[in-house]
C-alpha atoms as a PDB file:
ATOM      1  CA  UNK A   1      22.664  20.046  38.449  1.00  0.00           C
ATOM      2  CA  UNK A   2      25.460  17.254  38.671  1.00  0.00           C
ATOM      3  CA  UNK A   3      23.737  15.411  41.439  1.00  0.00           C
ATOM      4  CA  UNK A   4      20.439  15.264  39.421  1.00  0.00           C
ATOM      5  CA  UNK A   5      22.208  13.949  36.413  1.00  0.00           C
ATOM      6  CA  UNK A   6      23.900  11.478  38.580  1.00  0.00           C
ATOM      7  CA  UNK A   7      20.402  10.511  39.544  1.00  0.00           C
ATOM      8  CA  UNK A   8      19.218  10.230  36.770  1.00  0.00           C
ATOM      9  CA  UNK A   9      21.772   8.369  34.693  1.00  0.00           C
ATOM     10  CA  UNK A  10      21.717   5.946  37.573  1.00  0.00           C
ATOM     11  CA  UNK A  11      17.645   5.462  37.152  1.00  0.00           C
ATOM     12  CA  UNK A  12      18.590   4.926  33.152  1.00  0.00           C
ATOM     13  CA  UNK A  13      21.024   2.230  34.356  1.00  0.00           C
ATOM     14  CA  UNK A  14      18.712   0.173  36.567  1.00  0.00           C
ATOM     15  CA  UNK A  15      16.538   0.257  33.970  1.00  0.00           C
ATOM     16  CA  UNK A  16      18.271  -1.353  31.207  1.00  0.00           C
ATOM     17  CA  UNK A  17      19.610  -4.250  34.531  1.00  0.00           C
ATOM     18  CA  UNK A  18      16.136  -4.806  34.830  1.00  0.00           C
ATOM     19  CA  UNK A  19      14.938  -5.125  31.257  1.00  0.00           C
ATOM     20  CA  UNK A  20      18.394  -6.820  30.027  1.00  0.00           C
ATOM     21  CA  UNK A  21      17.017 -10.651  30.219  1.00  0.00           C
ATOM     22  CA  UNK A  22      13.696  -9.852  28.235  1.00  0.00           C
ATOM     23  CA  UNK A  23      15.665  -7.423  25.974  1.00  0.00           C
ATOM     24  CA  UNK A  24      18.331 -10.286  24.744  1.00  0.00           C
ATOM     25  CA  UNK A  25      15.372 -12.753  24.382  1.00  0.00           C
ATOM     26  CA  UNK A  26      13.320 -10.450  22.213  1.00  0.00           C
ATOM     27  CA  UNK A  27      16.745  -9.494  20.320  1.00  0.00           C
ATOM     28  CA  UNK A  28      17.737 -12.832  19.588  1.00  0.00           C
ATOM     29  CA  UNK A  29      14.214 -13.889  18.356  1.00  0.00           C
ATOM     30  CA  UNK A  30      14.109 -11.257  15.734  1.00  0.00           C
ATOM     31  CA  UNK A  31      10.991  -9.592  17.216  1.00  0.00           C
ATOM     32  CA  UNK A  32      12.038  -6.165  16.534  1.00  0.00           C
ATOM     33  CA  UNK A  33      13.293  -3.744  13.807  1.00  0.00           C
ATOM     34  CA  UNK A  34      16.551  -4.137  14.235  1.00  0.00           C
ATOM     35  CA  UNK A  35      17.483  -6.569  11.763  1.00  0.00           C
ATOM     36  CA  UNK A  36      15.546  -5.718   9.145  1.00  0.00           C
ATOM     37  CA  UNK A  37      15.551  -1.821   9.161  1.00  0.00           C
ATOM     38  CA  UNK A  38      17.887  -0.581  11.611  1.00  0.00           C
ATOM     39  CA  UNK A  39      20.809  -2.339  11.108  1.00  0.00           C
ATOM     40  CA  UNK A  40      20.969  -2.609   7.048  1.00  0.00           C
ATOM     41  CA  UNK A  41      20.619   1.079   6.926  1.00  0.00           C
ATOM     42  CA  UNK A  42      23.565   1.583   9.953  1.00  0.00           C
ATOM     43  CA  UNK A  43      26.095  -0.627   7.641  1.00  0.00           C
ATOM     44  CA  UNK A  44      25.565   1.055   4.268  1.00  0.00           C
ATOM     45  CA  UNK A  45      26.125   4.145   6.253  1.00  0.00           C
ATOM     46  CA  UNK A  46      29.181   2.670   7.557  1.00  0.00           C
ATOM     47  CA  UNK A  47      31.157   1.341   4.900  1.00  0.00           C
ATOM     48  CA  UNK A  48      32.851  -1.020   6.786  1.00  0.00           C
ATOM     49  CA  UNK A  49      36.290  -2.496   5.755  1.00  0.00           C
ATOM     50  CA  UNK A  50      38.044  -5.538   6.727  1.00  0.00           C
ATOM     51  CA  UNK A  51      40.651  -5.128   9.318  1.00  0.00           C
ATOM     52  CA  UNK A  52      39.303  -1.663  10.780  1.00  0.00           C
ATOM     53  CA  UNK A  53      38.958  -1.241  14.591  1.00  0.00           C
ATOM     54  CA  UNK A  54      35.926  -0.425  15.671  1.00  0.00           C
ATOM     55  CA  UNK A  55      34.283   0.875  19.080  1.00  0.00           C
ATOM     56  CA  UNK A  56      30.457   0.372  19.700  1.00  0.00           C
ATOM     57  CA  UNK A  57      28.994   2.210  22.008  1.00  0.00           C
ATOM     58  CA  UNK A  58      25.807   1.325  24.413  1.00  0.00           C
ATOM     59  CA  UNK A  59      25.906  -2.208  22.866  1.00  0.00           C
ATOM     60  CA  UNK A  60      22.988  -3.950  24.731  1.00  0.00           C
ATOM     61  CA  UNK A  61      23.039  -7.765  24.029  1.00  0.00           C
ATOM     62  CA  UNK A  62      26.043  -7.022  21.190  1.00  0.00           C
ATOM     63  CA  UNK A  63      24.042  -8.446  18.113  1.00  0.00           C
ATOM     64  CA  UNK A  64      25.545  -5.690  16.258  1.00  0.00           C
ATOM     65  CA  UNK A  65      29.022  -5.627  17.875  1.00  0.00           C
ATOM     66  CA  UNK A  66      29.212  -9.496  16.658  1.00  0.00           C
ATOM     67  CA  UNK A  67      27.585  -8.451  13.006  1.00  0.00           C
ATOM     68  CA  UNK A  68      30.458  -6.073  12.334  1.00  0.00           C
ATOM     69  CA  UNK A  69      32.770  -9.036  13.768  1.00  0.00           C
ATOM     70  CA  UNK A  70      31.985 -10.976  10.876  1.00  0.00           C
ATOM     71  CA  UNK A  71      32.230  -8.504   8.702  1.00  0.00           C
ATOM     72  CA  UNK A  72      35.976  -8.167   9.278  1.00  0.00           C
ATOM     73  CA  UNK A  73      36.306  -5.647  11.960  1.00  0.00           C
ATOM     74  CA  UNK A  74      38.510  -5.442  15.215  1.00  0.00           C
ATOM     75  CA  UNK A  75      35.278  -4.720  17.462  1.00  0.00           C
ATOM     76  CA  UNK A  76      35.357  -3.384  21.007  1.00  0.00           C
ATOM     77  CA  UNK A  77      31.859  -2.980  22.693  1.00  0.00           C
ATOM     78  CA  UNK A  78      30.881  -1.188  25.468  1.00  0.00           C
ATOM     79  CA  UNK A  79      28.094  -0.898  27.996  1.00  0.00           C
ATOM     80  CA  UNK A  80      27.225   0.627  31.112  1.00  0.00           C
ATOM     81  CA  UNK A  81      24.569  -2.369  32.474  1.00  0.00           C
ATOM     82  CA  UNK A  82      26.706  -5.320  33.403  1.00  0.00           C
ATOM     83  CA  UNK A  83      23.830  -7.541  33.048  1.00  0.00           C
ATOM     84  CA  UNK A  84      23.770  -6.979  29.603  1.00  0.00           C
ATOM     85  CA  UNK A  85      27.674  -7.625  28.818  1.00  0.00           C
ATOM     86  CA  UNK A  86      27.213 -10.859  30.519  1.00  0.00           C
ATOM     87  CA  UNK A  87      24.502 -11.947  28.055  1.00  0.00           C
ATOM     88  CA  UNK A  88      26.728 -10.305  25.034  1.00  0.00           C
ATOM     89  CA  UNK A  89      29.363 -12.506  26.386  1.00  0.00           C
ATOM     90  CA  UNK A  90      27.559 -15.806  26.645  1.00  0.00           C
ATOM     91  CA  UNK A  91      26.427 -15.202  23.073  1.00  0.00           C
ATOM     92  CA  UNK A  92      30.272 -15.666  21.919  1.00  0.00           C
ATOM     93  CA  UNK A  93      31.534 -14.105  18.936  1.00  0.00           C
ATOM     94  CA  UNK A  94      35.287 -12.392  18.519  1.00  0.00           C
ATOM     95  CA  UNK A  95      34.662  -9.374  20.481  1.00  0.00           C
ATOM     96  CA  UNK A  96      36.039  -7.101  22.968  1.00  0.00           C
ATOM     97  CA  UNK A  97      33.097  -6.169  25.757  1.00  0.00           C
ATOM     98  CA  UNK A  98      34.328  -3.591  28.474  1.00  0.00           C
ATOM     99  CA  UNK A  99      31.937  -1.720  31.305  1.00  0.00           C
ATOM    100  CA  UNK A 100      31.781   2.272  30.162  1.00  0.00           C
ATOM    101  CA  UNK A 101      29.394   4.373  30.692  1.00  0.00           C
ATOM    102  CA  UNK A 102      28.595   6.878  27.672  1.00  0.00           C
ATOM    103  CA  UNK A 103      28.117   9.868  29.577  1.00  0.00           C
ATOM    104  CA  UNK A 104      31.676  10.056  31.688  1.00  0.00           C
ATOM    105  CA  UNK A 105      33.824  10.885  29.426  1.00  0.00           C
ATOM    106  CA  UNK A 106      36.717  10.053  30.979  1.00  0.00           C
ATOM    107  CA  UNK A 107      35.869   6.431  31.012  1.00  0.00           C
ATOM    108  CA  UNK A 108      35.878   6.471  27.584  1.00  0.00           C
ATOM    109  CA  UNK A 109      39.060   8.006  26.972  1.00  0.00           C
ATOM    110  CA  UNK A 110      40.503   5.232  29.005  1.00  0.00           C
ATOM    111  CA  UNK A 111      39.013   2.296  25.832  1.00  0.00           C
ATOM    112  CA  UNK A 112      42.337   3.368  23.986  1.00  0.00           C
ATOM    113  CA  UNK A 113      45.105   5.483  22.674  1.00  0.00           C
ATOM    114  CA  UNK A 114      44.045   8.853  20.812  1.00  0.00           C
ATOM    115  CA  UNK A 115      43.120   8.461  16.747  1.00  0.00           C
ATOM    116  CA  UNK A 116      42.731   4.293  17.949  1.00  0.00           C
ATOM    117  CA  UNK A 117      39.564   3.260  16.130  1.00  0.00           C
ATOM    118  CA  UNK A 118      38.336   3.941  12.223  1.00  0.00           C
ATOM    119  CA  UNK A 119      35.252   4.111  13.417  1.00  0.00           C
ATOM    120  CA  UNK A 120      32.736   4.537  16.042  1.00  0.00           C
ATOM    121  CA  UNK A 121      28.825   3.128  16.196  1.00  0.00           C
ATOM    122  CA  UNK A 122      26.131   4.126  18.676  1.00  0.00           C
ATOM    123  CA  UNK A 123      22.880   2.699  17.977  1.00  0.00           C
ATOM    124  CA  UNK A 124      19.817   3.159  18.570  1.00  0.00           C
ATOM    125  CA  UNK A 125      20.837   4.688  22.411  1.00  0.00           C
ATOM    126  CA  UNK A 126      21.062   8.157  22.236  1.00  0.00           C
ATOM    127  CA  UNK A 127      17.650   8.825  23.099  1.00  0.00           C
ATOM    128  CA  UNK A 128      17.976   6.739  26.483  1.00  0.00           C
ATOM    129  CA  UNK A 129      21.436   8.962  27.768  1.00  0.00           C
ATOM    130  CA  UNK A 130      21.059  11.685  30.189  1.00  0.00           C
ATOM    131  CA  UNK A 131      23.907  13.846  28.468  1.00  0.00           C
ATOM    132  CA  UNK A 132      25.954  13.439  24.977  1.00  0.00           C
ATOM    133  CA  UNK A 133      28.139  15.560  24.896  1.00  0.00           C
ATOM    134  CA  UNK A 134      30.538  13.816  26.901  1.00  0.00           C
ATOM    135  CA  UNK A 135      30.452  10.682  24.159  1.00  0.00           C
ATOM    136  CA  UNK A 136      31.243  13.108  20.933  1.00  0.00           C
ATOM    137  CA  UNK A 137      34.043  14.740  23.057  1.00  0.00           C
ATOM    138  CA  UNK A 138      35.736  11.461  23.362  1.00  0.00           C
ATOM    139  CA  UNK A 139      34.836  10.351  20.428  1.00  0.00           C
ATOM    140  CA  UNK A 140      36.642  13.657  18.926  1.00  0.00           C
ATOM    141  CA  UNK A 141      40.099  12.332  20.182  1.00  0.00           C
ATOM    142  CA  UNK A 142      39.383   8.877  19.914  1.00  0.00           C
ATOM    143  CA  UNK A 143      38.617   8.449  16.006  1.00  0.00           C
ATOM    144  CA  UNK A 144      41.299   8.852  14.085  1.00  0.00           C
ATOM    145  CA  UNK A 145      40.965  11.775  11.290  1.00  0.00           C
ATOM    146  CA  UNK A 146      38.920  11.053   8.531  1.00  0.00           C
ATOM    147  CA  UNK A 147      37.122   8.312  10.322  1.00  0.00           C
ATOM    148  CA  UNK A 148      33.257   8.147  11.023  1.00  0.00           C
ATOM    149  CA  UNK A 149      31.007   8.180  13.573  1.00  0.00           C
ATOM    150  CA  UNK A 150      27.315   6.516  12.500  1.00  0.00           C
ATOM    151  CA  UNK A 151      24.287   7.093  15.311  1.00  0.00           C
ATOM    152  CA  UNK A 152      20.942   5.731  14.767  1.00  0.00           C
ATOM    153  CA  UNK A 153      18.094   7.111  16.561  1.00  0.00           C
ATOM    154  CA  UNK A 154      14.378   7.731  17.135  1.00  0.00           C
ATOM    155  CA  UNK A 155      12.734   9.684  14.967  1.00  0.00           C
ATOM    156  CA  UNK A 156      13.000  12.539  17.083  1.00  0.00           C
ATOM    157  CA  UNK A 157       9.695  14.333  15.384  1.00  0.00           C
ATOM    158  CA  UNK A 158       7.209  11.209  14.798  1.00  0.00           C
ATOM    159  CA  UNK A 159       8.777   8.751  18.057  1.00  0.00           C
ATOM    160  CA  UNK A 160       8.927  11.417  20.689  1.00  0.00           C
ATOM    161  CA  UNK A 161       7.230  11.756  23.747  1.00  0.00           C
ATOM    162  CA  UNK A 162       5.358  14.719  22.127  1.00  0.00           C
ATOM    163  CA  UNK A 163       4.063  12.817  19.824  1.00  0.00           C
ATOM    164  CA  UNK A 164       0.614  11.287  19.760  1.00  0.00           C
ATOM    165  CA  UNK A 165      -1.168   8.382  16.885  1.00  0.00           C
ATOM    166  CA  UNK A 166      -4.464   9.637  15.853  1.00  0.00           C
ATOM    167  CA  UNK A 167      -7.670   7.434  13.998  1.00  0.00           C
ATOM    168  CA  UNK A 168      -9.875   9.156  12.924  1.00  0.00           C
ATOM    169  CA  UNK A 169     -13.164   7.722  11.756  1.00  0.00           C
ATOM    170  CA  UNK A 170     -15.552   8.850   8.907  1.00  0.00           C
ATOM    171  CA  UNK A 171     -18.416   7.506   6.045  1.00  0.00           C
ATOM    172  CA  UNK A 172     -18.959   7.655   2.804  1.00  0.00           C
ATOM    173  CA  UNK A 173     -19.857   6.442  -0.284  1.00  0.00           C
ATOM    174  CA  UNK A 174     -16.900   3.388   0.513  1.00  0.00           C
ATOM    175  CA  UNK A 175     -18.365   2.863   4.258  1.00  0.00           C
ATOM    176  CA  UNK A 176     -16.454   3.619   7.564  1.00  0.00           C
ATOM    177  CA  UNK A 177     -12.870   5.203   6.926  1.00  0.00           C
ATOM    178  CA  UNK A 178     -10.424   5.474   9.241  1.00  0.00           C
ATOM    179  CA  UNK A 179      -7.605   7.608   8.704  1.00  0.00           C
ATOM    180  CA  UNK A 180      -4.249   7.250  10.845  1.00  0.00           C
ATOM    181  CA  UNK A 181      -2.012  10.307  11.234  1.00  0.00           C
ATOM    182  CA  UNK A 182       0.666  11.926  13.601  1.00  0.00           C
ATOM    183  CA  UNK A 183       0.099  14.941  15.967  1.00  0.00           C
ATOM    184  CA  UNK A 184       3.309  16.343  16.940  1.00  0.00           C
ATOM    185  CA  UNK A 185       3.885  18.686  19.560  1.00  0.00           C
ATOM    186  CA  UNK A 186       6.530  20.337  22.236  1.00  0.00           C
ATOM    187  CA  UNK A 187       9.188  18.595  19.035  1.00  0.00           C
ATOM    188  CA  UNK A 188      11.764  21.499  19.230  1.00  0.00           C
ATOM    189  CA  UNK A 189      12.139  21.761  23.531  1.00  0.00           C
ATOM    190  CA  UNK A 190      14.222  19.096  24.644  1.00  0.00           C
ATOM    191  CA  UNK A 191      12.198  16.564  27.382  1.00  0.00           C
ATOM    192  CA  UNK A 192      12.023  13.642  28.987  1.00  0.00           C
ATOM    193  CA  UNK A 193       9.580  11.203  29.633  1.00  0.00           C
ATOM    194  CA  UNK A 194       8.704   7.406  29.781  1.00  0.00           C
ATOM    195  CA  UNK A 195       7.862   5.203  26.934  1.00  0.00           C
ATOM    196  CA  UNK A 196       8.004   1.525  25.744  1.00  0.00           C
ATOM    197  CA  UNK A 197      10.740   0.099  24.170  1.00  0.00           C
ATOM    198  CA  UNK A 198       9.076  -3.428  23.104  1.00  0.00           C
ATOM    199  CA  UNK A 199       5.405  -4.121  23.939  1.00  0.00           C
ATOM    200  CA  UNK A 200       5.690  -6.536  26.712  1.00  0.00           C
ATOM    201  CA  UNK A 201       8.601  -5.218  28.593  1.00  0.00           C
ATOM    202  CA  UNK A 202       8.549  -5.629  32.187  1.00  0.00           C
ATOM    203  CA  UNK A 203       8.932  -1.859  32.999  1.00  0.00           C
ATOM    204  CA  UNK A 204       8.623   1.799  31.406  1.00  0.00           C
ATOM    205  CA  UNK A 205      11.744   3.398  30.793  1.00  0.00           C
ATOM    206  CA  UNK A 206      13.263   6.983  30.312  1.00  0.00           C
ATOM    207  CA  UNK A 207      13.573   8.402  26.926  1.00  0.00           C
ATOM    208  CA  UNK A 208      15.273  12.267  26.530  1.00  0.00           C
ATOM    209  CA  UNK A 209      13.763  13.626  23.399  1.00  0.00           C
ATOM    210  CA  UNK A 210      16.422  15.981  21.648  1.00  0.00           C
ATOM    211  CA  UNK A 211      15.612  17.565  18.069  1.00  0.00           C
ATOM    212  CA  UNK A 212      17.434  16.370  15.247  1.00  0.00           C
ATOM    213  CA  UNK A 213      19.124  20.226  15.195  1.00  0.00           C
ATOM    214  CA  UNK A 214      20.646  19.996  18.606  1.00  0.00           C
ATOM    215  CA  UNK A 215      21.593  16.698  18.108  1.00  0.00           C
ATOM    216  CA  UNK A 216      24.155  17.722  15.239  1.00  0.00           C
ATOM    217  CA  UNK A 217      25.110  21.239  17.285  1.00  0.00           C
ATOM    218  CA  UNK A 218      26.125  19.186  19.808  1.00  0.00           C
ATOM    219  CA  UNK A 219      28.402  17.265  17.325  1.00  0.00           C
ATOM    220  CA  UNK A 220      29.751  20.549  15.741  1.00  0.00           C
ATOM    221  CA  UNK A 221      30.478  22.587  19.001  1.00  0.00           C
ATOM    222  CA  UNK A 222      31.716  19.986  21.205  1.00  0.00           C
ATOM    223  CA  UNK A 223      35.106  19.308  18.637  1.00  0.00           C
ATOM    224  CA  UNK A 224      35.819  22.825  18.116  1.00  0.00           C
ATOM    225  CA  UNK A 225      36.943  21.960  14.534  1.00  0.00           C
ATOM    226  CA  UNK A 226      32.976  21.785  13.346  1.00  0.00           C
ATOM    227  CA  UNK A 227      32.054  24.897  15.122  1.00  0.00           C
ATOM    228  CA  UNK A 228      31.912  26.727  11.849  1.00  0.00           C
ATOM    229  CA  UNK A 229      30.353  23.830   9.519  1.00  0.00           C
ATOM    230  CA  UNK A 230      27.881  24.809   6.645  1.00  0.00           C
ATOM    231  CA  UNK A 231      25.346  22.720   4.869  1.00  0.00           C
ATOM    232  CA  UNK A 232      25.787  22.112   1.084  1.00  0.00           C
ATOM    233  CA  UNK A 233      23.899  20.154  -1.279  1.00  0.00           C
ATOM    234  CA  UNK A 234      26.507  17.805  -3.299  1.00  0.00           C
ATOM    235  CA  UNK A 235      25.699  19.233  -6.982  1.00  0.00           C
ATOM    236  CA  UNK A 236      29.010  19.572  -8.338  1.00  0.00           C
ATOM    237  CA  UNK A 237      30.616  16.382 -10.638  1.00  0.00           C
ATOM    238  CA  UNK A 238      30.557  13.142  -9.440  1.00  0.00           C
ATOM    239  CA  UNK A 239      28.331  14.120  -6.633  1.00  0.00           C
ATOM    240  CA  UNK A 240      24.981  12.789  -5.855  1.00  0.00           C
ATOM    241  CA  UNK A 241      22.032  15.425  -5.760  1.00  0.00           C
ATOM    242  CA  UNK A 242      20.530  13.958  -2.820  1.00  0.00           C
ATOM    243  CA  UNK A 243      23.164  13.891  -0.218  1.00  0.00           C
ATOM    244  CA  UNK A 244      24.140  16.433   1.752  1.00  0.00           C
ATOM    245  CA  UNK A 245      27.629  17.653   2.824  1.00  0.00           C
ATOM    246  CA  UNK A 246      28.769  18.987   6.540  1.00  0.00           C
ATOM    247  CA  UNK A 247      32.088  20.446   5.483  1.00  0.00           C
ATOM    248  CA  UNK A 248      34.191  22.326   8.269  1.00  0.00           C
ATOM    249  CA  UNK A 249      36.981  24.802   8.092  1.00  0.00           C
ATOM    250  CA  UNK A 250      40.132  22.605   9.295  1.00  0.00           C
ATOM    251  CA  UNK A 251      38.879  20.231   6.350  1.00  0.00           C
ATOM    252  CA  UNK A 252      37.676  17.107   8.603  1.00  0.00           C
ATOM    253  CA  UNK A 253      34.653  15.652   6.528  1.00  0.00           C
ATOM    254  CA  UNK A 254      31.095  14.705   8.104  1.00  0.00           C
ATOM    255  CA  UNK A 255      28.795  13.292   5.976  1.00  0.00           C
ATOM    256  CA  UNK A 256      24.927  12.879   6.627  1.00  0.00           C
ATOM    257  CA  UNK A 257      24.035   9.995   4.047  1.00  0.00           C
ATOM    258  CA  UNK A 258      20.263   8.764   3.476  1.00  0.00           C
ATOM    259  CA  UNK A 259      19.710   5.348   4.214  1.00  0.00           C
ATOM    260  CA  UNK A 260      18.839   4.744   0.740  1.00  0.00           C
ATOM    261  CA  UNK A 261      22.288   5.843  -0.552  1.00  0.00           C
ATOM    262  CA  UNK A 262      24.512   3.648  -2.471  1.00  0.00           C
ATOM    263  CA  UNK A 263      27.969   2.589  -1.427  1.00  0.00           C
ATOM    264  CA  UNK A 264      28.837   4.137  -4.849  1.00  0.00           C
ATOM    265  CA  UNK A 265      27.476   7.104  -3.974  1.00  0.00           C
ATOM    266  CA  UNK A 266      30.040   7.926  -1.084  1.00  0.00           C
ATOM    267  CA  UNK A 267      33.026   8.817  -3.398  1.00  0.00           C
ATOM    268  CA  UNK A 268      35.064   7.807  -0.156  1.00  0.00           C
ATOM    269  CA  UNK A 269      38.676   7.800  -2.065  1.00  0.00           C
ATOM    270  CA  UNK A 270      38.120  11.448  -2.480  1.00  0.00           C
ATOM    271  CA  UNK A 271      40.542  13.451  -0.002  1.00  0.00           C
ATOM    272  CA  UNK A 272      38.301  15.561   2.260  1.00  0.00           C
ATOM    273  CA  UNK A 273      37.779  18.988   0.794  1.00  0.00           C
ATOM    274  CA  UNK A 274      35.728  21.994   1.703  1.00  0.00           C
ATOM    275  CA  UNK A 275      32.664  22.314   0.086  1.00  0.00           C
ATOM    276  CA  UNK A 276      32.477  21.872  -3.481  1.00  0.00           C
ATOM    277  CA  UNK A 277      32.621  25.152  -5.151  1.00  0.00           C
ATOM    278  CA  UNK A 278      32.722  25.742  -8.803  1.00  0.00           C
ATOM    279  CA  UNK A 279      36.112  26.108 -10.476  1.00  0.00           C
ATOM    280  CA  UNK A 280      36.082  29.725 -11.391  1.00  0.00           C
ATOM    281  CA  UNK A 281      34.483  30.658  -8.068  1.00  0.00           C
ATOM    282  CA  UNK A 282      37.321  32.142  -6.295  1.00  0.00           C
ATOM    283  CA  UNK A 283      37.286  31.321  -2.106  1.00  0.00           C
ATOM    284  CA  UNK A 284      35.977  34.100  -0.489  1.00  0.00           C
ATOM    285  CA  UNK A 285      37.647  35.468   2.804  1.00  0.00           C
ATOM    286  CA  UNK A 286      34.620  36.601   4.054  1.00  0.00           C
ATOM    287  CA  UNK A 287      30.770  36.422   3.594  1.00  0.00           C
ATOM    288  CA  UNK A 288      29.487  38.106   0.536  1.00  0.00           C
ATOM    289  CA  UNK A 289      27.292  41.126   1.575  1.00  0.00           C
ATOM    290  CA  UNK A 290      23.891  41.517   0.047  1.00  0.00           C
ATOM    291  CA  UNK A 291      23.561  44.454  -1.750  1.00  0.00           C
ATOM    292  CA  UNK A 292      20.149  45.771  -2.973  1.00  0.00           C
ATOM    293  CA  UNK A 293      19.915  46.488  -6.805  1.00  0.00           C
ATOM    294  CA  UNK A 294      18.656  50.141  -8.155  1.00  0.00           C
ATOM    295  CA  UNK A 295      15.543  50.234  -9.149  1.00  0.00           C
ATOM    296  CA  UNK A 296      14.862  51.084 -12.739  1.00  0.00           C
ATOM    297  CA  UNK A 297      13.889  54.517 -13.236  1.00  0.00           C
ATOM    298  CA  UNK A 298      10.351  55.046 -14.261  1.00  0.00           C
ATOM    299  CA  UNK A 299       9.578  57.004 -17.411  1.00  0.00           C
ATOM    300  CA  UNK A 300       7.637  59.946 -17.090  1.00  0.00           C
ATOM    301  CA  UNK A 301       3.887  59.655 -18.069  1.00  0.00           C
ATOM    302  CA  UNK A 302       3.324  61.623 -21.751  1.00  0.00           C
ATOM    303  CA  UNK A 303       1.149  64.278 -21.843  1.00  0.00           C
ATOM    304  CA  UNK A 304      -2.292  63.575 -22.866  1.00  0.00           C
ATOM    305  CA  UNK A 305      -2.733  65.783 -26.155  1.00  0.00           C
ATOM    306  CA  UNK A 306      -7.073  65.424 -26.161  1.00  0.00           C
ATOM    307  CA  UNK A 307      -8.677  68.962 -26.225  1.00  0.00           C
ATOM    308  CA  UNK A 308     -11.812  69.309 -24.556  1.00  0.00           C
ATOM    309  CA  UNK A 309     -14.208  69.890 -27.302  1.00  0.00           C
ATOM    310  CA  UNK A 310     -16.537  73.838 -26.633  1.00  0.00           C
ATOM    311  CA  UNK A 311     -17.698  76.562 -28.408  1.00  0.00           C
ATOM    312  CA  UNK A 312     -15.045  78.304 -30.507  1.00  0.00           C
ATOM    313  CA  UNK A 313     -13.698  81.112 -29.021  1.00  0.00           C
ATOM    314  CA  UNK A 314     -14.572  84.661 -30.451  1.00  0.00           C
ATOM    315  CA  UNK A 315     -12.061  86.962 -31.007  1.00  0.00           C
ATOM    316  CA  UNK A 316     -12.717  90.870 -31.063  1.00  0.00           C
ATOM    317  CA  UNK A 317     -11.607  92.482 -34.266  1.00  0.00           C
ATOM    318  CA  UNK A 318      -9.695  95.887 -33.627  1.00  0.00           C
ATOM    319  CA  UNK A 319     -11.179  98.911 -35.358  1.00  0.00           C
END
């Protein structure tokens, strides 16, 4: 199983060596969504400060290593394709670029000291590594507490190698119609396949599809501290009803914030917590069982009092 991981990690890396020189001139020319969707979303989720130290991870060309740069941040960037740190490099900017590969962890526990960085990045790569648990195992020790960790991806539902675009065509009254829609299949088996970064590439490359639910597992059981996370919707005060909580038991906070949300809406100088529970809700120890409530009792049906209506009955008159 190691050896065909190996293999295939390496196949992901020649790849991206391949691609790097048409993938920093499409970059750079603002052909793609990464300026205008991708990366606006990936800093609002971020909430970067100046002065933090940052570690990206899978890099590419670094356009986003040198955004956060001047932003404020102390960036180090990593990559496993060489070609493409060269290109980062001859694009300047004050950053740190050093050769790691995502999925050996012990490379990149050797990018710094334990609790280093305020904050780790990874975008837009996850679909194209072999294995990733080995990058949120380092990333465990090497964020410090009550720092973040912000991955973009694929929509793993509607961009997925499972996924096919349908037209259909149809007439009426307004002439030919065609409808577009989205047939999704195999979504909750994790695959692999080939696809197309950026029409015009020189070469297919691999994608691994994982579903958005093992993709935050993964997260939870690799730390240990997450194993036991629940889900809350934020509806207690000063909370915003549409974002959701991942609270854990040793009190480490991960937040899954829509793109959409507001740097307001982060409440970030609140200590971390456990899941917001009404005031006169006591903790409970254990899980509440479900007990099933008596049914009422049914009265009993009256008796009808309706006589059937006959012939009087006779009576014999003693002598």
């Amino acid at each position: 199983m190691t050896d065909e991981r190996d293999g295939l990690n390496e196949e992901v890396r020649k790849g991206w060596e391949a691609m790097a020189d048409f993938w920093d001139e499409q970059m750079e020319a603002g052909n793609t969504r990464q300026r205008s969707l991708i990366a606006p979303a990936v800093e609002r989720l971020l909430g970067l400060r100046s002065g933090e130290r940052m570690l990206k991870l899978a890099c590419g060309n670094g356009e986003f290593a040198r955004r956060m740069s001047q932003l404020g941040a102390k960036v180090l960037a990593t990559d496993f394709s060489e070609r493409m740190l060269e290109l980062a490099r001859a694009r300047g900017g004050d950053v740190e670029y050093r050769p790691a590969d995502v999925t050996d962890e012990g490379q990149l526990l050797a990018l710094g000291a334990p609790a280093s960085f305020d904050a780790a990045v990874c975008n837009m790569a996850i679909m194209d590594m072999v294995d990733v648990e080995p990058m949120v195992s380092a990333l465990a020790a090497l964020v410090r507490p009550g720092g973040r960790f912000v991955f973009s991806t694929l929509h793993p539902a509607f961009n997925s190698g499972g996924a096919t675009l349908v037209v259909e065509r149809s007439e009426d009254e307004r002439g030919v119609v065609r409808t577009h829609s989205v047939k999704v299949a195999t979504y909750i088996r994790p695959t692999t396949g080939f696809g197309v970064a950026i029409e015009g590439q020189p070469d297919v490359q691999r994608y691994f599809h994982r579903p958005i639910s093992l993709l935050f597992t993964t997260c939870f059981s690799v730390t240990g501290s997450c194993s036991t996370a629940s889900g809350n919707r934020a509806s207690g005060p000063g909370r915003s009803g549409g974002v959701r909580r991942l609270q854990c038991s040793r009190r480490c906070r991960v937040s899954w914030w829509p793109a959409c949300a507001s740097p307001s809406d982060r409440d970030e100088p609140r200590p971390p917590s456990v899941a917001w529970r009404s005031p006169r809700s006591p903790p409970r120890s254990r899980p509440r069982r479900m007990t099933r409530r008596p049914l009422p009792r049914r009265r009993a049906r009256p008796r009808s009092r309706t006589r059937l209506l006959g012939p009087p009955r006779l009576r014999r008159r003693r002598p």
